[in-house]
C-alpha atoms as a PDB file:
ATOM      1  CA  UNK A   1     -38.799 -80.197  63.616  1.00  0.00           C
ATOM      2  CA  UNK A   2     -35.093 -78.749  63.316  1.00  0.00           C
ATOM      3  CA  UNK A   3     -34.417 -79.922  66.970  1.00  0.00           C
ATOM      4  CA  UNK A   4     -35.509 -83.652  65.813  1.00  0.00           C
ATOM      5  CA  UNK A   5     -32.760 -83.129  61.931  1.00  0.00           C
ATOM      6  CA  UNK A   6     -30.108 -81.781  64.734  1.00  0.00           C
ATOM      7  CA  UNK A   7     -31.148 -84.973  67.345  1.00  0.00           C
ATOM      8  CA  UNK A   8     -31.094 -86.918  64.245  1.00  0.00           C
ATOM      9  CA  UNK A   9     -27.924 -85.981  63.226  1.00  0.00           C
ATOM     10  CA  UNK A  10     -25.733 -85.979  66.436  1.00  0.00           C
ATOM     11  CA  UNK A  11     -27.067 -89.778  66.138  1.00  0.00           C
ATOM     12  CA  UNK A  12     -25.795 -90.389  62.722  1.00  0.00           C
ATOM     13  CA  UNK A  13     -22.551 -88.439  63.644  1.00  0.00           C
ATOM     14  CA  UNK A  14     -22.052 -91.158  66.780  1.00  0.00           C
ATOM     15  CA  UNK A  15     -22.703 -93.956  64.745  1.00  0.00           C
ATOM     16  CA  UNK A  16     -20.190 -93.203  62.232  1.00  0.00           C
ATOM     17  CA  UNK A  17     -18.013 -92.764  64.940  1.00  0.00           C
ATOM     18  CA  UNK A  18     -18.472 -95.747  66.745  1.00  0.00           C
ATOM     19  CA  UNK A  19     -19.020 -97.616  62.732  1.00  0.00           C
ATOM     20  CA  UNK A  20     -22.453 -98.794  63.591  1.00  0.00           C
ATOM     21  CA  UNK A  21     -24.311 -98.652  60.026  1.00  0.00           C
ATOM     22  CA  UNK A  22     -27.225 -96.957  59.803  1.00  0.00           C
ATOM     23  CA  UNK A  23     -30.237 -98.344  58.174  1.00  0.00           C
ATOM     24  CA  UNK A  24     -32.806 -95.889  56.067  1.00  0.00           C
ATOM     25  CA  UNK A  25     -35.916 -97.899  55.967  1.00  0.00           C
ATOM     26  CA  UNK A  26     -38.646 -95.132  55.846  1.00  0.00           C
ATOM     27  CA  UNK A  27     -41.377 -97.057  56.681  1.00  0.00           C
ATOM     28  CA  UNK A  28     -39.861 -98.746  59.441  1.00  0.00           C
ATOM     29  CA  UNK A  29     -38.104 -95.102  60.797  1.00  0.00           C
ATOM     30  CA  UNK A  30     -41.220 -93.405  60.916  1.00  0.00           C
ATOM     31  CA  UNK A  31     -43.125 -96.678  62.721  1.00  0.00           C
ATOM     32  CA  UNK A  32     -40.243 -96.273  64.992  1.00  0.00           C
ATOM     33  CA  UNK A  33     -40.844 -92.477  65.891  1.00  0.00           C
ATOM     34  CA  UNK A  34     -44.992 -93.047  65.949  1.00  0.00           C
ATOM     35  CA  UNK A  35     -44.305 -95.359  68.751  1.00  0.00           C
ATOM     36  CA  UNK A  36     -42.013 -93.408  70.357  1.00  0.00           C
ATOM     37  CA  UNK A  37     -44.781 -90.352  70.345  1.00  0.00           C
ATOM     38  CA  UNK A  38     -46.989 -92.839  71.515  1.00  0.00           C
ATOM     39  CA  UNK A  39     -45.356 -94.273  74.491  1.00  0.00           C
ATOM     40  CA  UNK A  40     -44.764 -90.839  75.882  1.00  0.00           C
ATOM     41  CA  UNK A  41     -48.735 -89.811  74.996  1.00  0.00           C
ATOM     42  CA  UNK A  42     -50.063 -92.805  75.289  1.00  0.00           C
ATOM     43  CA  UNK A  43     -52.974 -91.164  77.283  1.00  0.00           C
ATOM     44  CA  UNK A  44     -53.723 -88.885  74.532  1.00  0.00           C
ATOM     45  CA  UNK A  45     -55.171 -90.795  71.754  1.00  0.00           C
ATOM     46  CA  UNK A  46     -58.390 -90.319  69.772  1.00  0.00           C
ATOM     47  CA  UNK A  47     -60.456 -92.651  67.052  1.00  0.00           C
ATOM     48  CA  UNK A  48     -62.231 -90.909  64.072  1.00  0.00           C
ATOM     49  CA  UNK A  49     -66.115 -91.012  64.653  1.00  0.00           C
ATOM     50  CA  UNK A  50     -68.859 -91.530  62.000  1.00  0.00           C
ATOM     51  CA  UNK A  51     -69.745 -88.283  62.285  1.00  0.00           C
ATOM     52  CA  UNK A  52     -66.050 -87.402  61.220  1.00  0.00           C
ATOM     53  CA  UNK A  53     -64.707 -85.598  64.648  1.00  0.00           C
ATOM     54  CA  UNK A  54     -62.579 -88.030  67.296  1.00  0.00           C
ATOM     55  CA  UNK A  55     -63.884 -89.503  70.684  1.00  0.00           C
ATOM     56  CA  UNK A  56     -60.948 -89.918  73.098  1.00  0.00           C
ATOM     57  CA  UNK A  57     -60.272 -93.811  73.430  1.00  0.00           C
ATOM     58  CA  UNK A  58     -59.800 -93.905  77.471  1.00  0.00           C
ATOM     59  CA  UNK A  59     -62.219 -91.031  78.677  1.00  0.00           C
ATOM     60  CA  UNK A  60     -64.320 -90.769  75.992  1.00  0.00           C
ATOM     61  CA  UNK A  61     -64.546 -86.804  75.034  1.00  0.00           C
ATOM     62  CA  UNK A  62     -65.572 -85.322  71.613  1.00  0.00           C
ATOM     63  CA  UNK A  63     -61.905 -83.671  69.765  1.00  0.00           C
ATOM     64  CA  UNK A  64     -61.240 -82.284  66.363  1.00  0.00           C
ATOM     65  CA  UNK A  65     -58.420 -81.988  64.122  1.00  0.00           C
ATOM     66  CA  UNK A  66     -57.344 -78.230  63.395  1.00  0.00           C
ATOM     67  CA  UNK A  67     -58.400 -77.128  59.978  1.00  0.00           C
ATOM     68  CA  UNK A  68     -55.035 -76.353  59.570  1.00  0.00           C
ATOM     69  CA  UNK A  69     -53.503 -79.347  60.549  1.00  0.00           C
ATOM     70  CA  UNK A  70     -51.943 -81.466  57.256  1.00  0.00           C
ATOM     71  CA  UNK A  71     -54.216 -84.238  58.392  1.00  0.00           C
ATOM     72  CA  UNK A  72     -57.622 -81.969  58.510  1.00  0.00           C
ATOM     73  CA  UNK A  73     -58.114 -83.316  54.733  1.00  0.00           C
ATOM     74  CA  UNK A  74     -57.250 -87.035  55.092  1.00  0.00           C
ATOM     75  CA  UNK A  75     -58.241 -87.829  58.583  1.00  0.00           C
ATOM     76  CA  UNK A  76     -56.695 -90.990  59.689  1.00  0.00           C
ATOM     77  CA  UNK A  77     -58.596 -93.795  61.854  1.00  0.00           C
ATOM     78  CA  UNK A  78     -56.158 -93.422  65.016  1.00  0.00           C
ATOM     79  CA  UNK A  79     -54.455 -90.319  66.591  1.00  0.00           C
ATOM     80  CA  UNK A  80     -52.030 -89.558  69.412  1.00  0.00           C
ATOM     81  CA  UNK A  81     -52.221 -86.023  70.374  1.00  0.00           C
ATOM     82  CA  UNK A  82     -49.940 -83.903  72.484  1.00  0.00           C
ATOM     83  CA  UNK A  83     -52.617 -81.704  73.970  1.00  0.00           C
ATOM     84  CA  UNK A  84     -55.563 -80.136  73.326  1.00  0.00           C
ATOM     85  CA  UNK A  85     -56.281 -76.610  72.828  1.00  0.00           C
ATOM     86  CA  UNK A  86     -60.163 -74.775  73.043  1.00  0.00           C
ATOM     87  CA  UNK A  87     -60.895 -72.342  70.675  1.00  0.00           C
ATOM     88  CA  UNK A  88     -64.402 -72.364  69.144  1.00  0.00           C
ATOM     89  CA  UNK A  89     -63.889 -76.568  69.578  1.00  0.00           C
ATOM     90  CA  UNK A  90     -61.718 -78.753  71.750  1.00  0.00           C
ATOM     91  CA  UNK A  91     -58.548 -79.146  68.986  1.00  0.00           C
ATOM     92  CA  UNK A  92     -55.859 -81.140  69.141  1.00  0.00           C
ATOM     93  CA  UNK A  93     -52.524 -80.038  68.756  1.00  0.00           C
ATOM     94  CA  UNK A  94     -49.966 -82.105  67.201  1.00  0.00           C
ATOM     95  CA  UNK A  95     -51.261 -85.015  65.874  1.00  0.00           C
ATOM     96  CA  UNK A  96     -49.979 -87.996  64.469  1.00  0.00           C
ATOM     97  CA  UNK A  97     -51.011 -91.086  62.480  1.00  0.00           C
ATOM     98  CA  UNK A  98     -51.072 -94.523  65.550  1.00  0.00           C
ATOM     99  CA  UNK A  99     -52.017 -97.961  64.367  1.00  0.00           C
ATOM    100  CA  UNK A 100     -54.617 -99.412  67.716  1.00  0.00           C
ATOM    101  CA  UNK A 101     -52.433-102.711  67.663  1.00  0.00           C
ATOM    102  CA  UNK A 102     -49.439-100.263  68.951  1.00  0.00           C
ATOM    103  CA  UNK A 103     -51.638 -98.988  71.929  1.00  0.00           C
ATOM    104  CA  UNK A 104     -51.561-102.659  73.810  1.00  0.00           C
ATOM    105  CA  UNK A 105     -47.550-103.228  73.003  1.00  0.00           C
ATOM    106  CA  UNK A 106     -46.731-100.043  74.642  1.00  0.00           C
ATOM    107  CA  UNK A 107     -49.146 -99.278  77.417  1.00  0.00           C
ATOM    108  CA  UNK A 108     -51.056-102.960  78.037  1.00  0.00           C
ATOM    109  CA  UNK A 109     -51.359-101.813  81.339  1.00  0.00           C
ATOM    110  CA  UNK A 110     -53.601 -98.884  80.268  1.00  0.00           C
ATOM    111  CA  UNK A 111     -55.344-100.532  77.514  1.00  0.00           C
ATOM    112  CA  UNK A 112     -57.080-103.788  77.330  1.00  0.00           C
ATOM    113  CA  UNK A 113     -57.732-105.779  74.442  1.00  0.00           C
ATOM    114  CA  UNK A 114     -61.316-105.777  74.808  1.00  0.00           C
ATOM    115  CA  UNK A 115     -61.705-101.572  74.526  1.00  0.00           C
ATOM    116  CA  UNK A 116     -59.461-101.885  71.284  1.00  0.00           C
ATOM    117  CA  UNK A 117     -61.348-104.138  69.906  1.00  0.00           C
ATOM    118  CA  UNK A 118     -64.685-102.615  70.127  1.00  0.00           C
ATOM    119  CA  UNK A 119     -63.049 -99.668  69.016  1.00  0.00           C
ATOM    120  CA  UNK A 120     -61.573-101.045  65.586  1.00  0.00           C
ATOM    121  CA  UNK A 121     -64.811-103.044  64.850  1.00  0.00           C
ATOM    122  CA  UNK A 122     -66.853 -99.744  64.108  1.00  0.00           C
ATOM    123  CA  UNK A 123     -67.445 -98.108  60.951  1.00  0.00           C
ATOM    124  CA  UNK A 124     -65.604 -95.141  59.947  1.00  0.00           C
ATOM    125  CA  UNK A 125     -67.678 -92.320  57.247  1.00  0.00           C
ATOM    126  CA  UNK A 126     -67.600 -92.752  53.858  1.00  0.00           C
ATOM    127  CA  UNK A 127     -64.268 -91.593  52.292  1.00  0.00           C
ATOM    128  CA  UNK A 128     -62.122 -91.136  55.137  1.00  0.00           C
ATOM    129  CA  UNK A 129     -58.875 -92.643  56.746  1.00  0.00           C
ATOM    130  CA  UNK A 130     -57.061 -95.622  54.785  1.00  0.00           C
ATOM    131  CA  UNK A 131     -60.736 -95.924  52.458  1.00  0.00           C
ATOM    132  CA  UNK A 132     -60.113 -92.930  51.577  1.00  0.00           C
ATOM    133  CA  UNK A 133     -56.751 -93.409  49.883  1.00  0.00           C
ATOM    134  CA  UNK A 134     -55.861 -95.452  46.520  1.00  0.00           C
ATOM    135  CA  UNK A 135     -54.765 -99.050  46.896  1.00  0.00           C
ATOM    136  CA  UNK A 136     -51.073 -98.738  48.038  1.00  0.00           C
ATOM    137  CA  UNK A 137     -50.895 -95.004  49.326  1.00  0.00           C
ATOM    138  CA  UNK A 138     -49.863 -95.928  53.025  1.00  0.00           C
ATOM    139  CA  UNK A 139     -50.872 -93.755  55.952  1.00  0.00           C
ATOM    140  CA  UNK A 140     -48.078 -93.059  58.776  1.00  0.00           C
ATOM    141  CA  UNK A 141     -48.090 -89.023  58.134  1.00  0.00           C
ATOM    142  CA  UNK A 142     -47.985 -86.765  61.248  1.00  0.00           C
ATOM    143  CA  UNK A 143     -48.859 -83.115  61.046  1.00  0.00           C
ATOM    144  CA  UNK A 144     -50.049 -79.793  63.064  1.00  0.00           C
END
């Protein structure tokens, strides 16, 4: 995370510079970095299961959040994953928060429409992902 504040702020240093203003829209920065993890993993991604652990979207493969991760208590729906790492269970290391719309406008030519949509049609458990929060607590949280 410190290399991404000093990335960050070489950026904002060069924009002064150059007097291009910078905008701080949260929602919209953090979209922007999802999709950015995403297009580079875009093979990695995982959908919470009834059952509560994640199925691998493309080659479908039973994964789990580490208990230690910051989104072990509030699983979201969608995850893109760096890699994964076997212990007692296949966990997956590095984990953020995708929306399945995002998977088609960054890799269409790995995902079709069809798989997403069977995907996003199926019921999640009780109490988990966006369900699972109060009406107008937003998701978009990444964590280990």
């Amino acid at each position: 995370m410190k290399r991404a504040r000093d990335v960050y702020e070489q950026l904002a240093k060069l924009c002064e510079r150059t007097e291009v203003e910078l905008e701080t829209d949260k929602e919209a920065d953090s979209d922007g970095l999802r999709k950015a993890v995403l297009a580079g993993y875009f093979y990695n991604t995982a959908k919470l299961q009834g059952s509560g652990d994640y199925r691998t979207v493309k080659n479908p493969q039973t994964v789990h959040v580490h208990p230690s991760s910051a989104l072990a208590k509030d699983p979201p729906k969608w995850v893109v994953f760096h890699e994964l790492v076997f212990t007692t269970k296949e966990y997956m290391r590095t984990v953020t928060e995708i929306r399945p719309e995002w998977l088609l406008e960054i890799a269409p030519h790995y995902y079709q429409k069809k798989d997403i949509d069977e995907l996003v049609g199926k019921k999640m458990p009780k109490g988990t992902g966006l369900s699972a929060q109060p009406p107008g607590a937003g998701g978009g949280g990444s964590g280990r």
